[in-house]
Each structure stands twice: as structure tokens, then as C-alpha cells.
Protein backbone atom coordinates (compact mmCIF):
# COMPACT_ATOMS: atom_id res chain seq x y z
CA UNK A 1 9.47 9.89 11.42
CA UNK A 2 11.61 6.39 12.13
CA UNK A 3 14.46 5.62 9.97
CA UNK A 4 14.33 3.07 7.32
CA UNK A 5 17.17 -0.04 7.83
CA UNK A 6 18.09 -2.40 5.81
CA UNK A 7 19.32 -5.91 7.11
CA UNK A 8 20.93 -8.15 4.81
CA UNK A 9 23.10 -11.57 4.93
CA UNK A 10 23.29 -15.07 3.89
CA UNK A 11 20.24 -17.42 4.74
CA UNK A 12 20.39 -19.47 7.75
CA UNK A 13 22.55 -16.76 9.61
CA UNK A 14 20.23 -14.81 11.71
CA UNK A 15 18.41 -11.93 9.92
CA UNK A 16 14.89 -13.07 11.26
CA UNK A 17 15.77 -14.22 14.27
CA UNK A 18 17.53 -10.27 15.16
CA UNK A 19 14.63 -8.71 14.01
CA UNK A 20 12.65 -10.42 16.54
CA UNK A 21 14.92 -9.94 19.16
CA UNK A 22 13.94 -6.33 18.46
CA UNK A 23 10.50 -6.98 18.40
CA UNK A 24 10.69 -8.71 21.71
CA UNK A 25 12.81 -6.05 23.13
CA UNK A 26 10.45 -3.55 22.28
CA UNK A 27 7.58 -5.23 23.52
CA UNK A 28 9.16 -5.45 26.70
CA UNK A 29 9.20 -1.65 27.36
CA UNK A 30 5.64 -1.43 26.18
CA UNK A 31 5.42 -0.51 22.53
CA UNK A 32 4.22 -2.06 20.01
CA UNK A 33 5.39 -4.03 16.44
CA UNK A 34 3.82 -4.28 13.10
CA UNK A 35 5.38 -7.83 11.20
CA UNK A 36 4.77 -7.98 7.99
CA UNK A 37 6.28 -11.37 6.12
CA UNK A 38 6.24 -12.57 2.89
CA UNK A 39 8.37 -15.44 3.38
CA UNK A 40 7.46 -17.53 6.70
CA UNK A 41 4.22 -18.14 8.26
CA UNK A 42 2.45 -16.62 11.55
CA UNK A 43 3.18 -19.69 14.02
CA UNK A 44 6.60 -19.34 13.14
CA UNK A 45 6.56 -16.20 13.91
CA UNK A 46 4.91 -17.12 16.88
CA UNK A 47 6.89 -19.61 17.99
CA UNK A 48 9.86 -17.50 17.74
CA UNK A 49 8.88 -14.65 20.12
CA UNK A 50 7.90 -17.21 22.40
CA UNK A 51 11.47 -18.45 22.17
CA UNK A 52 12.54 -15.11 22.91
CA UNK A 53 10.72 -15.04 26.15
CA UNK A 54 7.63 -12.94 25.20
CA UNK A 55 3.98 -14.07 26.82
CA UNK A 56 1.29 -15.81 25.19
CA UNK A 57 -0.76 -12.52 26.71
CA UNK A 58 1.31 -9.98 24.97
CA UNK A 59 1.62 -12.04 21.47
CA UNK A 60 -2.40 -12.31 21.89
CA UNK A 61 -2.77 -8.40 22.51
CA UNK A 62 -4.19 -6.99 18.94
CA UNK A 63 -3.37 -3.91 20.50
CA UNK A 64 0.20 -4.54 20.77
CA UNK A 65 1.26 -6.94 17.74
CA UNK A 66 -0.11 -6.80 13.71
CA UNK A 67 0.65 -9.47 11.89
CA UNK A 68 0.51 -9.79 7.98
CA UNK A 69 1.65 -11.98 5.18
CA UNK A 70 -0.65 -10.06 2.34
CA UNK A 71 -0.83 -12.63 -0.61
CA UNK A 72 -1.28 -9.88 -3.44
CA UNK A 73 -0.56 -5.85 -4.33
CA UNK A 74 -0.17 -3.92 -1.10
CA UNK A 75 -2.13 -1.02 -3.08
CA UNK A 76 -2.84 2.67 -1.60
CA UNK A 77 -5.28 1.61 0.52
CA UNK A 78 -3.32 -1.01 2.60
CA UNK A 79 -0.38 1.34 2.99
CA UNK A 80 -3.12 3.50 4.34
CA UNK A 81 -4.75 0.82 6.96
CA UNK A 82 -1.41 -0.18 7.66
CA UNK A 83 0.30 3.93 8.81
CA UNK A 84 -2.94 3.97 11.07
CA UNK A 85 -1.62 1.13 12.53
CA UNK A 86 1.69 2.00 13.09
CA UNK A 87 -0.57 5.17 14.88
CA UNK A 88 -2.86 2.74 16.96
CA UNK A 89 -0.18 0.37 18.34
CA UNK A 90 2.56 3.04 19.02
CA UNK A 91 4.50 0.64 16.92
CA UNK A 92 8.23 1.06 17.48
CA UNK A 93 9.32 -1.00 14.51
CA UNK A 94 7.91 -2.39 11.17
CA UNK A 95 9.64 -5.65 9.83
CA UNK A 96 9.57 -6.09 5.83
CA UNK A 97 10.81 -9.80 5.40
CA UNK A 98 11.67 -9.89 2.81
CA UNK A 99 12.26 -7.58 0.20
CA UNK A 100 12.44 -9.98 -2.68
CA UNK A 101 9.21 -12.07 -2.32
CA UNK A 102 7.62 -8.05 -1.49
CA UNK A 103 8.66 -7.04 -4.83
CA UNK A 104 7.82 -10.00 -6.59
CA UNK A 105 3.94 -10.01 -5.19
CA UNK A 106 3.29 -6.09 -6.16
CA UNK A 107 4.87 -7.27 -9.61
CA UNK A 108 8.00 -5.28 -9.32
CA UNK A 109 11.23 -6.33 -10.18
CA UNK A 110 14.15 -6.56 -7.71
CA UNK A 111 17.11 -5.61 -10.28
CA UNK A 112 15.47 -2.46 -11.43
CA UNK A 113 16.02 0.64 -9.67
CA UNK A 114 12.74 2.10 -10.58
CA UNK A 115 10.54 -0.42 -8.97
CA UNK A 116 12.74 -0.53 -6.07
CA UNK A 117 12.46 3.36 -5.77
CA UNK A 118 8.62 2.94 -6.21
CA UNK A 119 7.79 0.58 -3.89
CA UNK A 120 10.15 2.54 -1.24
CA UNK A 121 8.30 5.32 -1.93
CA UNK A 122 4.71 4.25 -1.80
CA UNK A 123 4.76 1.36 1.12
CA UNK A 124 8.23 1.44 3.21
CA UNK A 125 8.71 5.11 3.42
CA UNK A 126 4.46 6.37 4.63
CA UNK A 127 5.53 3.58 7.07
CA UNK A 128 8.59 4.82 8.92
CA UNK A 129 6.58 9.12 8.53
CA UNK A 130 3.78 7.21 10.69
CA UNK A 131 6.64 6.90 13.16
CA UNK A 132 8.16 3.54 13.11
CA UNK A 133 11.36 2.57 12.25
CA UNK A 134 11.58 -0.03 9.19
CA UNK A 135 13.19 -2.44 8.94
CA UNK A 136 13.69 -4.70 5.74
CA UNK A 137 15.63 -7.96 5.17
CA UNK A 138 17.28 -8.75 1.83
CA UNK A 139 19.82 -11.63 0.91
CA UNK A 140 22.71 -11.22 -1.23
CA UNK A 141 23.76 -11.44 -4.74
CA UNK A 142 24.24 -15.58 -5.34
CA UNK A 143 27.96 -15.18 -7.04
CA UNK A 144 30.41 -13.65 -4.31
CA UNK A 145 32.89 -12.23 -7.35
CA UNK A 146 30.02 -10.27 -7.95
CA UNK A 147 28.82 -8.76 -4.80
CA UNK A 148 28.39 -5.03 -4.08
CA UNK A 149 28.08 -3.24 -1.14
CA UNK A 150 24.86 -3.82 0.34
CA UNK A 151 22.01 -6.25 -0.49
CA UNK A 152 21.44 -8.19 -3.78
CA UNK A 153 19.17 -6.70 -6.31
CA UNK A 154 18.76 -3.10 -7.32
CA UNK A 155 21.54 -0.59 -6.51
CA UNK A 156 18.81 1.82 -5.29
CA UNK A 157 18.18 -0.30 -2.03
CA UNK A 158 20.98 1.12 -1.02
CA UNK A 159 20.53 4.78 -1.58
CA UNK A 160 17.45 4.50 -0.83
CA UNK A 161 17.36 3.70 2.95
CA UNK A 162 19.25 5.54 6.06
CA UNK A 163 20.97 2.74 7.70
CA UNK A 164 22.36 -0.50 6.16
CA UNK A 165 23.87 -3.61 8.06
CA UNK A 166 25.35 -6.83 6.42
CA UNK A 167 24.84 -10.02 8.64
CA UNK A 168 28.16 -11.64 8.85
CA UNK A 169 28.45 -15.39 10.61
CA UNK A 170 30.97 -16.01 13.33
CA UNK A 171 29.99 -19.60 14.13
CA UNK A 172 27.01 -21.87 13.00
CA UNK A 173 24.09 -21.57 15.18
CA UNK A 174 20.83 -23.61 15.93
CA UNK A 175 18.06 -24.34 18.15
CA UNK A 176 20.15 -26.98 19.81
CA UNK A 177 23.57 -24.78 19.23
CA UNK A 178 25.03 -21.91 20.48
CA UNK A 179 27.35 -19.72 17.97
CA UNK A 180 27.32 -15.90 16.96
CA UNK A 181 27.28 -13.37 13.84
CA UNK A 182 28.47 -10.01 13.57
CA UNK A 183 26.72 -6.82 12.19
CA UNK A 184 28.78 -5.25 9.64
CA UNK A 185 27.98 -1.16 8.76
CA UNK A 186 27.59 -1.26 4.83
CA UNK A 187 26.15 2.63 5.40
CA UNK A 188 25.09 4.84 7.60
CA UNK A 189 23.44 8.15 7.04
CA UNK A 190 24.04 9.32 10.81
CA UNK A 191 27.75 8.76 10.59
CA UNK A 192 27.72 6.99 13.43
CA UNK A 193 29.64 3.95 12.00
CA UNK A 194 31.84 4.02 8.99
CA UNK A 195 31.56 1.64 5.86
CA UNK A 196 32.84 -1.85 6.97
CA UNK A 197 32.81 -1.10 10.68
CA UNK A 198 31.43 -4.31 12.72
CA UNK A 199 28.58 -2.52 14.67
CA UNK A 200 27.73 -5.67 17.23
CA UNK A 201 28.77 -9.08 18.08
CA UNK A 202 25.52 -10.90 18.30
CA UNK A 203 25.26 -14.16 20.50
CA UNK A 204 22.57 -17.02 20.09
CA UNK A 205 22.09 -19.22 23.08
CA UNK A 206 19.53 -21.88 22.68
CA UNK A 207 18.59 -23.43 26.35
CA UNK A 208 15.30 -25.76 27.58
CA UNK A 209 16.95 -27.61 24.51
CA UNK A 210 16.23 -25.31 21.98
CA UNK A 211 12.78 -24.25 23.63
CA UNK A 212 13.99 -21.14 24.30
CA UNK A 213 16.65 -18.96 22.65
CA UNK A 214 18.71 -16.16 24.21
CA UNK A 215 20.04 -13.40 22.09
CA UNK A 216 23.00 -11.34 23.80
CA UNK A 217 24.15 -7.74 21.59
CA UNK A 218 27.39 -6.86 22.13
CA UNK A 219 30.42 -3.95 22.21
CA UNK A 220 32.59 -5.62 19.07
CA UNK A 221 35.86 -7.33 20.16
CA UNK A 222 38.95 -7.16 18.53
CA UNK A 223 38.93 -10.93 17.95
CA UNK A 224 36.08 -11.12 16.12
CA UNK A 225 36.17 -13.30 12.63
CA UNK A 226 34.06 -14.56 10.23
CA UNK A 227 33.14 -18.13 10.29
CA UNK A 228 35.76 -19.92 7.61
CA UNK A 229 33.77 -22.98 7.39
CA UNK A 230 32.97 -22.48 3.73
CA UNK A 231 36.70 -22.18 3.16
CA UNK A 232 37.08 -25.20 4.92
CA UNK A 233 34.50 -27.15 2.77
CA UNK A 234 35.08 -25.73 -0.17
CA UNK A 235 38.72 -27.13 -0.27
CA UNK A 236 37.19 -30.75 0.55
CA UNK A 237 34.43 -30.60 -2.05
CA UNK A 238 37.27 -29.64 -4.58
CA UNK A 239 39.38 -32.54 -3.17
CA UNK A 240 36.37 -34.38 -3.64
CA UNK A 241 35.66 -33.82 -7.38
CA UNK A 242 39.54 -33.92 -8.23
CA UNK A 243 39.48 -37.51 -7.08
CA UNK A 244 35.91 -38.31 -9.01
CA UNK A 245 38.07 -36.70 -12.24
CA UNK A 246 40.50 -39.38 -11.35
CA UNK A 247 37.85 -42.04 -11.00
CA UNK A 248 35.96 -41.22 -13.37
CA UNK A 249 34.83 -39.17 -17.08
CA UNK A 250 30.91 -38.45 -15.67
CA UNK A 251 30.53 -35.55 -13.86
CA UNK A 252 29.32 -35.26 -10.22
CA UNK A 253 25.65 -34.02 -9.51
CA UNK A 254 25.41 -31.85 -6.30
CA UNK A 255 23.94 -34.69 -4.11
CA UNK A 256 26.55 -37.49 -5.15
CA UNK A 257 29.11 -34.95 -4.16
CA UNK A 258 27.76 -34.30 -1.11
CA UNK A 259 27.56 -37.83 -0.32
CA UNK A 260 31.29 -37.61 -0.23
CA UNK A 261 31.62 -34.76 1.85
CA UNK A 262 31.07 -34.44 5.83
CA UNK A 263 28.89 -31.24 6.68
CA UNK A 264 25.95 -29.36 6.90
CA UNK A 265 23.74 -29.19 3.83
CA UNK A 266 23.39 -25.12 4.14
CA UNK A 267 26.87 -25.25 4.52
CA UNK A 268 27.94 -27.42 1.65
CA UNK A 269 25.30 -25.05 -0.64
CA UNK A 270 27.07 -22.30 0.30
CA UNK A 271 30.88 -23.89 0.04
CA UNK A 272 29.99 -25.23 -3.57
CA UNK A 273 28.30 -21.63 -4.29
CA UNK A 274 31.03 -19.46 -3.60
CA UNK A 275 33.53 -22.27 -5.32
């Protein structure tokens, strides 16, 4: 049987485009991938892997790529359909993305450790015994004060599966710009990396201006930080509504304060969020 991994981080800071990095890689030495996404669309998808530098033969081969995005209950039979084709395709890895939107169609609830352990048990795990290895992406908790170790949600996510990374951003990345995260070890059943250990460096480089996107793993460097920008911004949005207080005895919405702030939108959501 294939392990069962969970991959979790911010939005906007590379969860789906790794996992299709290892979809790609994999396809390149000839097995094949099962997707199945509750939160983006098939030509994304698409268009991704094509990025990535797969074929329009290979992404066409039935034989070698399922996609789903299953608008109801994944009941017994599905799970069944879907472990024979794990079996058919030789599939090396199954993508849950994501867990949240999962949950939320089979009428489960994310924060409770019983429907967690259920659906784990009844859809993820006859997935990974057909032998694939799973993979499913999660976000994180919205208030930081608040975080745990691991993804948002249930605790049982984290018990639950073998390996555990958190998504951690070096620099901003796009289709048009190159930057990097880091994969953080939030648990490891193996023991092959301790609690908090940064696991890989991860490099995106976008080329063909942004038609194609090159994704480089590597060793971890010394050197290697997390992206401060929300530091940054979060001292200028609080600049920002100091001066409005000074201005001012009507409070700031979130777009007139942006409006007074240079960035990224993501970026200012996620300053403002964490301040």
C-alpha cells in the first residue's frame, strides 16, 4: 500500500502547482495519476501539466491520467470504481484537492474528528491499499494565534495520515515571476525528518512568459527564510489606519484601506489577516 500525505499552506503559495509537479514527474517514468479536485476545474488542470512540460498525447491517454471533480457523495461504490483505477493505470499518486470542499460535498464536517476519521477511512485510505500514494491538500486555520501543528480543521488530519508537510513561502511567485517556498516536516511517521525540519527548497521558474513553468526540488540551504512580506505590509496597513484615526472618526473598510496601501491583493489579505 502507498502512504497517505498531507500537504498544507497558505493559498496562492504552491500546494497545487507541487502536486503536479509530481504528477508530471511521474508521468514521465511511465506511471500513471488519478486527480481528483474539488476546487479547480479540468482545463486548469490541464493547462498546468502542460506548463510543466507534459504532452498533449500523454494528458489525452485514459490509460494514463483519471480525472474527477465528483459534484456529490463519493459513496461505496465510487471508492470502489475509483481503487480499480488506481489498479488499471498503475497510478503512482492520487491527489485529494482539497480536503475542505471533499468534506463539505459528502456532508461531513471539517472541525470534527469523527467525520474526518470517516471519510479517511472509507475514501483516502482503500485508495493508498490499491497502491497509490495520497496525497491531500488542506489550508490553514484563518487566525495565526491560533494555529496548530498541521492543517486547519480537525485534529485527526493529523493523526490520521503518515506524512505531513506545511508549505512555507520564500518569495512571491507567478506565471510571469520566479520566487520559491519551502517544505516544512509537521510529521513524519518514517522518521525520516523531524517536526519543523525544512524537507526541500522548491523553485518556480516561469519562462515562454509564463507559458511554461519550471519547478526545481532542492537539498535545503542554510539561508533559507520565509518570505516577510506580510510583516512588511502589515506595519504599513497599521501606519495606514493610525493616520485614518487621525483623519478621521469612521472606520476604514478593507478596500479603502487598501487603496492606501502599495501591494498585492493576496498579500494585503493575508497582512491584514494575520494583523
Amino acid at each position: 500500500p502507498g502512504a497517505v500525505h498531507d500537504l498544507h499552506g497558505e493559498p496562492g503559495h504552491g500546494k497545487t502547482w507541487f502536486v503536479c509537479h509530481i504528477m508530471a514527474e511521474a508521468l514521465r517514468t511511465g506511471a500513471g495519476v488519478l486527480a481528483l479536485d474539488y476546487e479547480g476545474a479540468p482545463h486548469t488542470f490541464i493547462e498546468r501539466l502542460r506548463a510543466l512540460g507534459v504532452d498533449d498525447e500523454t494528458i489525452a491517454d485514459a490509460r494514463r491520467i483519471a480525472y474527477h471533480n465528483i459534484p456529490g457523495v463519493t459513496g461505496g461504490e465510487h471508492v470502489e470504481v475509483l481503487a480499480s483505477e488506481v489498479v488499471e493505470l498503475s497510478a503512482a499518486f492520487v491527489s485529494f484537492d482539497a480536503m475542505l470542499p471533499a468534506l463539505a460535498r459528502n456532508g461531513l464536517n471539517d472541525n470534527d474528528n469523527s467525520d474526518v476519521a470517516g471519510f479517511y477511512e472509507s475514501t483516502v485510505r482503500p485508495l493508498s491499499k490499491a497502491g497509490a500514494s495520497v496525497i491531500t491538500l488542506d489550508h490553514l486555520g484563518k487566525d495565526p494565534v491560533g494555529r496548530v501543528r498541521g492543517a486547519r480543521g480537525a485534529g485527526a488530519k493529523l493523526q490520521l495520515v503518515d506524512v505531513s508537510y506545511s508549505i512555507k513561502l520564500v518569495q512571491p511567485f507567478s506565471r510571469t515571476q520566479e520566487g520559491a517556498f519551502k517544505l516544512v516536516c509537521a510529521k513524519d511517521r518514517h522518521g525520516t525528518f523531524g517536526i519543523n525540519e525544512t524537507v526541500a527548497l522548491v523553485r518556480v521558474i516561469p519562462t515562454d512568459d509564463g507559458k511554461r513553468v519550471e519547478i526545481r526540488v532542492e537539498a535545503p540551504t542554510g539561508d533559507t527564510h520565509e518570505w516577510d512580506g506580510p510583516t512588511h505590509l502589515m506595519e504599513e496597513l497599521s501606519k495606514a489606519m493610525e493616520r485614518h484615526r487621525l483623519e478621521s472618526s469612521e472606520p476604514l473598510n478593507r478596500t479603502e484601506l487598501f487603496d492606501r496601501v502599495k501591494g498585492r491583493k493576496q498579500y494585503l489579505n493575508e497582512a491584514l489577516d494575520r494583523l
